[in-house]
Protein backbone atom coordinates (compact mmCIF):
# COMPACT_ATOMS: atom_id res chain seq x y z
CA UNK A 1 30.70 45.39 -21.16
CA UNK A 2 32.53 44.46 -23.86
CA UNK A 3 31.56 46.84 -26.84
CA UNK A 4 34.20 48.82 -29.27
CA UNK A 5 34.13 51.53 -26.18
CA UNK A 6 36.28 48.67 -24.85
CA UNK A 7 39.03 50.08 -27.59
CA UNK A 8 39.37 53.53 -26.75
CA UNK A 9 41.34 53.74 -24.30
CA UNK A 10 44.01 51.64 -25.76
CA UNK A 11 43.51 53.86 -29.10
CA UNK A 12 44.45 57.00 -27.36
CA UNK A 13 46.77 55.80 -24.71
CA UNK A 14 49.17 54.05 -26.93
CA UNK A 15 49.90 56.72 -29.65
CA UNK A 16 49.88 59.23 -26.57
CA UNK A 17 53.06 57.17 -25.02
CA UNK A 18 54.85 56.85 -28.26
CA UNK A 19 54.65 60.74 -29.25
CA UNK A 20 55.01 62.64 -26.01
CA UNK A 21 57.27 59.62 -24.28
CA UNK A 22 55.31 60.36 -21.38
CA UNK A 23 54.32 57.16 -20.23
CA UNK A 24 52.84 57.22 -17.09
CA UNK A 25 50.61 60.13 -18.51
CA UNK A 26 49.23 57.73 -21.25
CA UNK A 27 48.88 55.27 -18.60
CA UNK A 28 46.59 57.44 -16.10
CA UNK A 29 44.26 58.62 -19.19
CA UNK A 30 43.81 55.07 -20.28
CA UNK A 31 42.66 54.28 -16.82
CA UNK A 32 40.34 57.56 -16.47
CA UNK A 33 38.77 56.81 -19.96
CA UNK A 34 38.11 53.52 -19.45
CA UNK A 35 36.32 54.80 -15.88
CA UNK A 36 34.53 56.97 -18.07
CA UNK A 37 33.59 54.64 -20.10
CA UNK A 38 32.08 52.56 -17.64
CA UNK A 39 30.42 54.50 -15.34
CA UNK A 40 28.74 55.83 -19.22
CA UNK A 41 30.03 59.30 -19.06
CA UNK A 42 29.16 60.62 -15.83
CA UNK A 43 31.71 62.28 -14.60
CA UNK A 44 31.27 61.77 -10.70
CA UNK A 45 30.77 58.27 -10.68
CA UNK A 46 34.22 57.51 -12.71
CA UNK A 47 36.48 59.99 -10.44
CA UNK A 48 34.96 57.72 -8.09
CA UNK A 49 35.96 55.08 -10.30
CA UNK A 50 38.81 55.27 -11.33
CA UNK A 51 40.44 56.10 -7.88
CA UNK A 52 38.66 52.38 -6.89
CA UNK A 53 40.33 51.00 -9.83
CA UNK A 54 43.72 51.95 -8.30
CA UNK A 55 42.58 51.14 -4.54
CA UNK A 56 41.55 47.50 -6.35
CA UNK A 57 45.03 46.94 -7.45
CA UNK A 58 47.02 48.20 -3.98
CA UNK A 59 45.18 46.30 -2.18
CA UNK A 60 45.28 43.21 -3.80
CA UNK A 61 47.51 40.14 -2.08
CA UNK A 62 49.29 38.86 -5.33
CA UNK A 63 49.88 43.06 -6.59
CA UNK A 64 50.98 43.49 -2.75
CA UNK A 65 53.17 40.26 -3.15
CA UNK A 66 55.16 41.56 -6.57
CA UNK A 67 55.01 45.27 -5.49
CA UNK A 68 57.12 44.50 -2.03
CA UNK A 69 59.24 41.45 -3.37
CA UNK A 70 60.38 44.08 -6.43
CA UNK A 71 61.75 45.72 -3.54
CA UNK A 72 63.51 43.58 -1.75
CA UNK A 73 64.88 42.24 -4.93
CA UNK A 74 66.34 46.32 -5.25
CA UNK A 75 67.81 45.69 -2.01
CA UNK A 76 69.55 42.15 -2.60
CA UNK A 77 71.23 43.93 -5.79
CA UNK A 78 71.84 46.84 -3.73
CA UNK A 79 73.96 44.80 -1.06
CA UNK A 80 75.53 42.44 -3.93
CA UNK A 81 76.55 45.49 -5.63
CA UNK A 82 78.40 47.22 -2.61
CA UNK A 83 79.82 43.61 -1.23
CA UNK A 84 81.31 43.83 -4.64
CA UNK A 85 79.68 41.00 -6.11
CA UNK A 86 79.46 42.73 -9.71
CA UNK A 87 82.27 44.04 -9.99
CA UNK A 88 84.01 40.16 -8.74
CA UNK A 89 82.04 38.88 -11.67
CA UNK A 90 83.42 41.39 -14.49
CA UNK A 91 87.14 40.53 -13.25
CA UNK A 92 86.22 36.88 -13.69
CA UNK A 93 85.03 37.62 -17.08
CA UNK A 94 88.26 39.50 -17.88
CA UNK A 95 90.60 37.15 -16.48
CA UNK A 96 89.24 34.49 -18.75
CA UNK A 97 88.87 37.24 -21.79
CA UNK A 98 84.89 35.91 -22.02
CA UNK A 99 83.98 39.44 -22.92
CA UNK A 100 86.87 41.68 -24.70
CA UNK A 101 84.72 42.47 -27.99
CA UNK A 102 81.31 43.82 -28.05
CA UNK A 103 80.12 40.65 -29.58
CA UNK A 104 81.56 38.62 -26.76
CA UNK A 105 79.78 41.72 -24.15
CA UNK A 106 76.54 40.98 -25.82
CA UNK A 107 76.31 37.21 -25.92
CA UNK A 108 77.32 37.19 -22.33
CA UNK A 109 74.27 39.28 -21.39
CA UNK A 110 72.24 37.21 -23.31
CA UNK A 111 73.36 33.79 -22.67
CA UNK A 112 72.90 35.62 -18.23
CA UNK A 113 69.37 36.23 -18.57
CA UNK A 114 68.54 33.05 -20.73
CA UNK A 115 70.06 31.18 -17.27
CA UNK A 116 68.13 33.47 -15.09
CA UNK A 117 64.41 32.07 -16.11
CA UNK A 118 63.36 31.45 -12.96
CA UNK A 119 61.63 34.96 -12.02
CA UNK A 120 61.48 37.70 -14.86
CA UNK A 121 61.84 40.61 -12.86
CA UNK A 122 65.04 39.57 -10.98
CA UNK A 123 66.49 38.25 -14.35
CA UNK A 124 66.15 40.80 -16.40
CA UNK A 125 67.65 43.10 -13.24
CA UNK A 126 70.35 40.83 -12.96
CA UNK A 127 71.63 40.68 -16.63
CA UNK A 128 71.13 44.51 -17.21
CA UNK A 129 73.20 45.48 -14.16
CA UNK A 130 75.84 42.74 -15.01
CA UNK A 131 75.85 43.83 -18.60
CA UNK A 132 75.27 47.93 -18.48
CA UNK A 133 78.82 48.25 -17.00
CA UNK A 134 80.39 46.09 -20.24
CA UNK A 135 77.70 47.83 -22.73
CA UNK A 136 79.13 51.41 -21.66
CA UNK A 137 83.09 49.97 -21.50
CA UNK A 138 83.11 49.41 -25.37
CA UNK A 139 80.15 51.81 -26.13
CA UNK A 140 77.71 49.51 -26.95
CA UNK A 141 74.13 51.42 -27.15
CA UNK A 142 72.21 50.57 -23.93
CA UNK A 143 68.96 50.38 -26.28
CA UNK A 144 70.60 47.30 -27.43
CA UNK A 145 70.94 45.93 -23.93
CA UNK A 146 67.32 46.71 -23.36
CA UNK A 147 66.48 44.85 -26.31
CA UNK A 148 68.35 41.80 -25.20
CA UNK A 149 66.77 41.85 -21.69
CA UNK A 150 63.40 41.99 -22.74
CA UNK A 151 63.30 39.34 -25.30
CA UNK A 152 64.74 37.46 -23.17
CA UNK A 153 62.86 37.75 -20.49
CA UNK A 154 59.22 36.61 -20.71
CA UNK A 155 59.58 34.03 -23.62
CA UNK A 156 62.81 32.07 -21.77
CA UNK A 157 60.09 31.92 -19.06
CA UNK A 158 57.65 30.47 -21.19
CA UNK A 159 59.94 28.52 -23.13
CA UNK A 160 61.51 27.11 -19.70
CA UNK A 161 58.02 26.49 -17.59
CA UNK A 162 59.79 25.54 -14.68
CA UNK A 163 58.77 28.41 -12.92
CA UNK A 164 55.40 30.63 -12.01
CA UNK A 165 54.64 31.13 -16.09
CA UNK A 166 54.45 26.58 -16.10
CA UNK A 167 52.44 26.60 -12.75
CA UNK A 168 50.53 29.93 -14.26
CA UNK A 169 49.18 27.87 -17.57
CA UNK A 170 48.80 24.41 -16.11
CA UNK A 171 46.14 25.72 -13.51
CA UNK A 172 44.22 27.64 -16.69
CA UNK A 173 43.97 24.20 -18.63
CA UNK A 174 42.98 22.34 -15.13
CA UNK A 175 40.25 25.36 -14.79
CA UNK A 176 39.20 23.99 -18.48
CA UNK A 177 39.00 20.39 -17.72
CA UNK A 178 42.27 18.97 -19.48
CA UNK A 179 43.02 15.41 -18.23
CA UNK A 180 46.71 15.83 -18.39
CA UNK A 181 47.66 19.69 -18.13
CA UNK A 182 51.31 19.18 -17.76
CA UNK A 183 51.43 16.77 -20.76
CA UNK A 184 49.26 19.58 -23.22
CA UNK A 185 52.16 22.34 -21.93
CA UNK A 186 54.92 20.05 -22.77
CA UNK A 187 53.25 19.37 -26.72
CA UNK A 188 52.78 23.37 -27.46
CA UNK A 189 56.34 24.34 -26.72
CA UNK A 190 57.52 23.85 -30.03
CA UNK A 191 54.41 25.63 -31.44
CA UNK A 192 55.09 28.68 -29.32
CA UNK A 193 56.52 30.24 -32.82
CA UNK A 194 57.12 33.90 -31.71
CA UNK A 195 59.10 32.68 -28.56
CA UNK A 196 61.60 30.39 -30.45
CA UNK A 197 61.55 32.79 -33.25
CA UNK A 198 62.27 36.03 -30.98
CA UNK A 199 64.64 33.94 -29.15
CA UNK A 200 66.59 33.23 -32.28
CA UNK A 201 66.30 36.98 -33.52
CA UNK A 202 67.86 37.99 -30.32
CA UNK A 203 70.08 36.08 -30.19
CA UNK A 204 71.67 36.86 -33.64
CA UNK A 205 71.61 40.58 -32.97
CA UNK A 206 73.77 39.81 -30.20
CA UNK A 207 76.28 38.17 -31.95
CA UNK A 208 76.24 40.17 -35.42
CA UNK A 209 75.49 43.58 -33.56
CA UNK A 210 72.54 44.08 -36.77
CA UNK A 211 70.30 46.49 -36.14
CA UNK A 212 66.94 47.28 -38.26
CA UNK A 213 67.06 51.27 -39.45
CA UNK A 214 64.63 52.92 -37.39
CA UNK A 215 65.18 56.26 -37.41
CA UNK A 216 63.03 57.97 -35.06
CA UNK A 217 63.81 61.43 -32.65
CA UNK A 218 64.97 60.12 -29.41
CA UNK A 219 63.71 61.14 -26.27
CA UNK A 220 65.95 64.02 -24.13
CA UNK A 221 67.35 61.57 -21.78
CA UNK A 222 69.17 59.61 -24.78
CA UNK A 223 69.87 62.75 -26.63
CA UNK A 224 71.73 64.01 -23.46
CA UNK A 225 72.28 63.13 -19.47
CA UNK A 226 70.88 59.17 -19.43
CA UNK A 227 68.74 57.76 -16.52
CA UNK A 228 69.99 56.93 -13.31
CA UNK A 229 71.35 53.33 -12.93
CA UNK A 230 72.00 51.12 -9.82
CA UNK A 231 75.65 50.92 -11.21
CA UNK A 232 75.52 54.60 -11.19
CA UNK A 233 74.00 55.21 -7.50
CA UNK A 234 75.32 52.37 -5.58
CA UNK A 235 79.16 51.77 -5.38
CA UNK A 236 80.82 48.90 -4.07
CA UNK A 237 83.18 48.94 -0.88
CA UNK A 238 87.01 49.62 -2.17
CA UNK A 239 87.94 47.78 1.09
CA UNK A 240 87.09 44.40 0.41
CA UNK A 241 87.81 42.04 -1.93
CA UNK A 242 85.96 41.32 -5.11
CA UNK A 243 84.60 37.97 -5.62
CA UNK A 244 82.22 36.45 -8.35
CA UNK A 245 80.72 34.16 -5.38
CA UNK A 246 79.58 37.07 -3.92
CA UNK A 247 77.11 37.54 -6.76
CA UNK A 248 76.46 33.73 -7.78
CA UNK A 249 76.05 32.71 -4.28
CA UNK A 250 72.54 34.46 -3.89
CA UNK A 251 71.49 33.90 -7.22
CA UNK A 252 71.89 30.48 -6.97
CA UNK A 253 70.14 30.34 -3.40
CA UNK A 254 67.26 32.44 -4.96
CA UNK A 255 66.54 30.09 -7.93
CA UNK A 256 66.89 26.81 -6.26
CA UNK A 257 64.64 28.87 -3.38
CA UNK A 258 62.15 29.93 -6.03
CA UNK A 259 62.01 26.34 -7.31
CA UNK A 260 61.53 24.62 -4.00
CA UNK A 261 58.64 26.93 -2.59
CA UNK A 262 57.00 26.80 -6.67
CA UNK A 263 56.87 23.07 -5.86
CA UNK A 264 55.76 23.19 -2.59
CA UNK A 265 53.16 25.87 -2.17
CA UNK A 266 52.12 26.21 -6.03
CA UNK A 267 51.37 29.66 -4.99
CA UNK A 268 53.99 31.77 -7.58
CA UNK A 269 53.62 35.62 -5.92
CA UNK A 270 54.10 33.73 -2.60
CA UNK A 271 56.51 31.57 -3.10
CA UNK A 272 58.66 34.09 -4.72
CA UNK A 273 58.17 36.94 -2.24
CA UNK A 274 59.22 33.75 0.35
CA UNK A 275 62.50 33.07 -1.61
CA UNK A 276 63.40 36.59 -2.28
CA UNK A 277 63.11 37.59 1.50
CA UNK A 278 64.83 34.14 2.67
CA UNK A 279 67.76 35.06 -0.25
CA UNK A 280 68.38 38.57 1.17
CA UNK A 281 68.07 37.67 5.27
CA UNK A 282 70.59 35.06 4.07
CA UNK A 283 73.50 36.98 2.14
CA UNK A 284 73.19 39.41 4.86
CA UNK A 285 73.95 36.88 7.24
CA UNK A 286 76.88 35.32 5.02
CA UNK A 287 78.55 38.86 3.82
CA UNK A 288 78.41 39.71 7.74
CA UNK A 289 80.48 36.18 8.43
CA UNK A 290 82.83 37.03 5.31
CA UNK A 291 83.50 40.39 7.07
CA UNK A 292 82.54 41.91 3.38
CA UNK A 293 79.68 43.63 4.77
CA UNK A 294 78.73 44.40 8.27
CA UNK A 295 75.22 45.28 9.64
CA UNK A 296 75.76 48.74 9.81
CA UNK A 297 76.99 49.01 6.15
CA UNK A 298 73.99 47.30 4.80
CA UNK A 299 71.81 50.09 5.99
CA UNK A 300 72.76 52.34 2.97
CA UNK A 301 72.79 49.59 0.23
CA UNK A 302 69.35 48.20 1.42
CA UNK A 303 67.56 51.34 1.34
CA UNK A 304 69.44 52.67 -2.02
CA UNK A 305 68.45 49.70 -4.12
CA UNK A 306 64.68 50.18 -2.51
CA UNK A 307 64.80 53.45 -3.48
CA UNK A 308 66.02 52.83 -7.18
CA UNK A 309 62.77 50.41 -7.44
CA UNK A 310 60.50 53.11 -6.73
CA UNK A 311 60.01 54.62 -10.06
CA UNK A 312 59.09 51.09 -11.43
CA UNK A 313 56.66 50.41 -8.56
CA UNK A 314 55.01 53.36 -9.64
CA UNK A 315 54.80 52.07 -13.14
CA UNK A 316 53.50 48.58 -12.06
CA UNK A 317 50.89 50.12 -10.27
CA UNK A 318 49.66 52.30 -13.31
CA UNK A 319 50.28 49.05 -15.63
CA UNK A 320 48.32 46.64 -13.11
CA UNK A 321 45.45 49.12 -12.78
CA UNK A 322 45.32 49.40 -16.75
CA UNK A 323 45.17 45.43 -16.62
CA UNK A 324 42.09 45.57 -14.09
CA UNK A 325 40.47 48.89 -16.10
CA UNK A 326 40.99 46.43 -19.46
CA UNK A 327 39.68 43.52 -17.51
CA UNK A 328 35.96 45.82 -16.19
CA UNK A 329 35.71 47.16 -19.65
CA UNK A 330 36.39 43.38 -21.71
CA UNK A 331 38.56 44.59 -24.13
CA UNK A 332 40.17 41.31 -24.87
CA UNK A 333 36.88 39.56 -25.18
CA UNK A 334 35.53 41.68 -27.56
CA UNK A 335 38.31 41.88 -29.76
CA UNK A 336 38.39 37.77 -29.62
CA UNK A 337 34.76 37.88 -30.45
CA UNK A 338 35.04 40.42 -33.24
CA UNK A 339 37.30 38.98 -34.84
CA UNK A 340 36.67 35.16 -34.41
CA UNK A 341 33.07 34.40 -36.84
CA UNK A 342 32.99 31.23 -39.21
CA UNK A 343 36.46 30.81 -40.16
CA UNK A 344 38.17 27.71 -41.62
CA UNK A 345 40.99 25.08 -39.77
CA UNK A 346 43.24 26.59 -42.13
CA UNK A 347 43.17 29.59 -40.58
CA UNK A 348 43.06 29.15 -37.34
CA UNK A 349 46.38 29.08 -36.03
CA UNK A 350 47.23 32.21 -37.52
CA UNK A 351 44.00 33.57 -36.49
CA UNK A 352 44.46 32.73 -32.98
CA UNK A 353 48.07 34.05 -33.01
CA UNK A 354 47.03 37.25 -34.65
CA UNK A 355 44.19 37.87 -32.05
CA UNK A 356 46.19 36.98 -29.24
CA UNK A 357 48.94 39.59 -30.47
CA UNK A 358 46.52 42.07 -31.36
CA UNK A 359 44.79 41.70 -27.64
CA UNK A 360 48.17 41.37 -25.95
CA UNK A 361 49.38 44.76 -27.56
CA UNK A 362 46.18 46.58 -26.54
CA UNK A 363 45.92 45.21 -23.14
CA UNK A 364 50.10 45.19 -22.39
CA UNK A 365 49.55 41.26 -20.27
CA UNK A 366 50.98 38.07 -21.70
CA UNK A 367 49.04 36.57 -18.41
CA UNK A 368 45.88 38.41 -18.97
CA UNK A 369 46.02 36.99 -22.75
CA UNK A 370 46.46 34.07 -21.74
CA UNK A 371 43.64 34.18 -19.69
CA UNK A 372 41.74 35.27 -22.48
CA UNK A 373 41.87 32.89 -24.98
CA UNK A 374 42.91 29.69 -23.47
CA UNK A 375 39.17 29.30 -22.52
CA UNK A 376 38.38 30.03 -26.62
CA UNK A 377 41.01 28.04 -27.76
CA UNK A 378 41.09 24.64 -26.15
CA UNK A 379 37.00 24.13 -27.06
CA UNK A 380 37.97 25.46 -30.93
CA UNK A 381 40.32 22.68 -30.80
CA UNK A 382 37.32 20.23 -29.92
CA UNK A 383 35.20 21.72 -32.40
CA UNK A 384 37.32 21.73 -35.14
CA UNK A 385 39.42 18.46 -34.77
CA UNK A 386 42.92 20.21 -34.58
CA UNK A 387 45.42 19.87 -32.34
CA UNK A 388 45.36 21.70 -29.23
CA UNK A 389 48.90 21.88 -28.55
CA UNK A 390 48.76 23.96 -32.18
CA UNK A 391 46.60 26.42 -31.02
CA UNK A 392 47.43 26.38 -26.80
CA UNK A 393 51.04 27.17 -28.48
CA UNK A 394 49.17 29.93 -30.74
CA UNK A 395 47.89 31.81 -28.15
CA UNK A 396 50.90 31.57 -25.88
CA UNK A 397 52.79 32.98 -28.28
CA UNK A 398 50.13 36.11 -28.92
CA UNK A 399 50.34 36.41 -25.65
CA UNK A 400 54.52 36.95 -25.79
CA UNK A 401 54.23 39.37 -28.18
CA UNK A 402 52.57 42.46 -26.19
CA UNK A 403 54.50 41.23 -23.08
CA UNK A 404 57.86 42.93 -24.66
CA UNK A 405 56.36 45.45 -27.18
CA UNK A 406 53.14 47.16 -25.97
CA UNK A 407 53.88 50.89 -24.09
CA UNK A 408 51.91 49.52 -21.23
CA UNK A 409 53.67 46.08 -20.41
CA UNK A 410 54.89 46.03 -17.37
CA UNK A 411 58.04 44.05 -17.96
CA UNK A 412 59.31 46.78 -20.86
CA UNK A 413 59.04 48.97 -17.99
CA UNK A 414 61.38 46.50 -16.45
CA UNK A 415 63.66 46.30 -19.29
CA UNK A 416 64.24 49.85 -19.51
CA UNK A 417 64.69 50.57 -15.89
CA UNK A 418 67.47 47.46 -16.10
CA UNK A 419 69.11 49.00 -18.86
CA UNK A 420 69.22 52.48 -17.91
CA UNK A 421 67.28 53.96 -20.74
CA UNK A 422 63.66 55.82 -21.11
CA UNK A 423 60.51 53.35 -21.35
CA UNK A 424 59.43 55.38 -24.59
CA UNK A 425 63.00 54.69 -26.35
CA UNK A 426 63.16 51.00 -25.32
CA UNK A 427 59.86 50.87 -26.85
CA UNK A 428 60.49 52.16 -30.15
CA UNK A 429 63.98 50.64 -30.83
CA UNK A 430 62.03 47.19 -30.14
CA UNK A 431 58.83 47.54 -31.89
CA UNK A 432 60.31 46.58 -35.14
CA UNK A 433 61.90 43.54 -34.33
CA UNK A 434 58.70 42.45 -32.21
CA UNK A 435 57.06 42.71 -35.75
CA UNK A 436 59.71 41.36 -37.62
CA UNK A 437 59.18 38.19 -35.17
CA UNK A 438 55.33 38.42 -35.23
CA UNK A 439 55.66 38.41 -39.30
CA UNK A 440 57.55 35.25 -39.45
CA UNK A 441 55.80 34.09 -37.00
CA UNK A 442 52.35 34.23 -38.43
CA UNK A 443 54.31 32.84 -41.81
CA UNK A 444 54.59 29.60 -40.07
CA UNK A 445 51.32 29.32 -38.63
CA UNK A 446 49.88 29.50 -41.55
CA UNK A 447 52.41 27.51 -43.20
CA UNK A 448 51.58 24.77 -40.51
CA UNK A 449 47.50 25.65 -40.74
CA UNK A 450 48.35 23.91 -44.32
CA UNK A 451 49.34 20.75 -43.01
């Protein structure tokens, strides 16, 4: 439809999350409005609506796909955790003294999820359940954590395309006709500004500990009992002995696994759900041989770490169904439209990276962004004689932006989950260094629109 209708919903969910930290409240009335909305106010038709939006996502393959391997990946870490795979890796780190200062604590969980690019949602689980135990030892504010993990996570992905983000983005710019797709991907990496520059941001927090004043009330859980954690829930087995292999071993079998099957089937949900299953079948078999964990004993950690998932399954599911609701009403193609008109070459790389943040925020998809304005940007480039790795890199990075800062991204819901802390709070302790990043960020565009 693709009027300013296409807004509201994003108008009134957003504030909604921010003030009454009630996310998946703000998440159902963005989907019910936007129902509303389409069916043109008739209330029947968009009950009817908006429980087909939901039905749309469940049943969809690829939703099915992330939904179930997001579970099995809460069972692996549920077994690694009681085989004592976690707690192997911390003694390694204290043996060798790699993290006996909060600065050392934090660099470690950064420099673990930069490794980790291959699948964001195993990453970022990863690092935060490595580093949560270390963030608590020296008191380090789990917000902080949270912040680390989810800059990380989606612009090392991007940055590092060797994964379902690379095979994402080089079947958009086949879909648009470019002769050499991989080649194009490879030229806008170093104009992905907001990656390298959040990257870089991140990455001196964690070694200076700065953080930007933002004083705002905190939610209940940080103001008193925290959320529950896997650490928390899931202990490991005092009976056998702790090991770091028993933590590297199936993350090394699940990335070389993810990057085999990427290569192989080119189908990402698929061949990740393949790897994660094959990973966890696997470690089962080997902590059964290393008499670390038998069959019987898995039952609890296999179910507990399913379990734990749960409450972000039911956030995906509200945060893919505000996708498809944003996708019906055409939200993103509005806003590009809007806001596009007779504008100069100068402008356009800021332009495009300002819409693409602006469209990411509202719609809370880096994908879905980028599905937006690849289409509009590789033709501007055509039209206007400028480089299209300039503005391919443009968008990508307008696309990062949302990913890690809108209330209705799916992988801050991620991010907070790994980190033990509210969605709301994550949120709001990031927001300002997602601007800071955007700020600079649309600095050098224009700086480089100048050229």
């Amino acid at each position: 439809m693709s009027t300013w209708l296409s807004l509201l919903p994003a108008l009134v969910a957003i504030p909604l999350a921010f003030f009454t930290h009630r996310i998946l409240l703000a998440l159902g009335i963005y989907v019910f409005l936007g129902a509303l909305i389409i069916e043109q106010g008739w209330l029947p038709d968009a009950s009817a609506r908006f429980v087909q939006l939901f039905w749309q996502v469940v049943s969809d393959r690829d939703n099915l796909l992330i939904i179930v391997f997001s579970l099995l990946i809460g069972s692996l870490i549920g077994v690694v955790q009681r085989a004592g795979g976690v707690e192997g890796f911390n003694a390694w780190i204290d043996r060798r003294n790699l993290a006996d200062t909060p600065r050392h604590v934090s660099l470690l969980t950064f420099t673990t999820s930069m490794v980790l690019f291959v699948e964001t949602y195993f990453g970022v689980l990863v690092a935060g359940l490595l580093g949560l135990s270390l963030f608590d030892r020296f008191k380090i504010p789990r917000l902080r954590l949270s912040y680390i993990l989810d800059t990380t996570c989606s612009p090392k992905c991007m940055m590092i395309p060797i994964n379902a983000w690379g095979a994402y983005i080089i079947s958009m710019f086949v879909d648009e006709g470019v002769a050499e797709p991989v080649s194009l991907l490879i030229q806008s990496l170093p104009f992905i500004f907001y990656g390298w520059v959040s990257l870089l941001l991140v990455a001196f927090v964690a070694a200076t500990g700065w953080e930007i004043p933002w004083k705002l009330p905190v939610s209940p859980a940080l103001a008193g009992e925290e959320p529950v954690h896997f650490s928390d829930l899931i202990e490991s087995d005092p009976d056998v002995p702790k090991r770091a292999r028993y933590l590297w071993g199936p993350i090394s079998l699940l990335v070389s696994s993810v990057l085999i099957l990427l290569w192989a089937t080119g189908d990402a949900p698929l061949a990740i759900f393949v790897a994660v299953a094959l990973t966890l079948i696997a470690t089962l078999i080997w902590y059964q041989k290393e008499k670390v964990l038998s069959w019987q004993a898995a039952v609890k950690p296999l179910s507990q770490g399913a379990v734990m998932m749960w409450p972000l399954m039911r956030l995906l599911v509200f945060a893919f169904t505000v996708g498809a609701t944003t996708r019906v009403l055409g939200t993103g193609e509005y806003m590009a439209a809007a806001l596009q008109g007779e504008i100069s070459s100068f402008w356009l790389p800021f332009l495009v990276f300002g819409i693409g943040c602006l469209v990411s925020f509202a719609t809370g998809t880096s994908w879905g962004t980028f599905a937006i304005m690849i289409p509009i940007v590789i033709p501007l480039a055509d039209v206007f004689q400028i480089s299209p790795a300039l503005l391919v890199g443009a968008a990508l990075s307008g696309g990062l932006f949302g990913d890690h800062s809108s209330p209705v991204s799916d992988t801050t819901m991620v991010a907070a989950l790994a980190a033990g802390v509210e969605p709301i709070d994550h949120i709001r302790h990031q927001l300002p260094y997602a601007l800071l990043g955007a700020g600079i960020s649309l600095l050098l565009y224009l700086l480089v629109g100048m050229l």
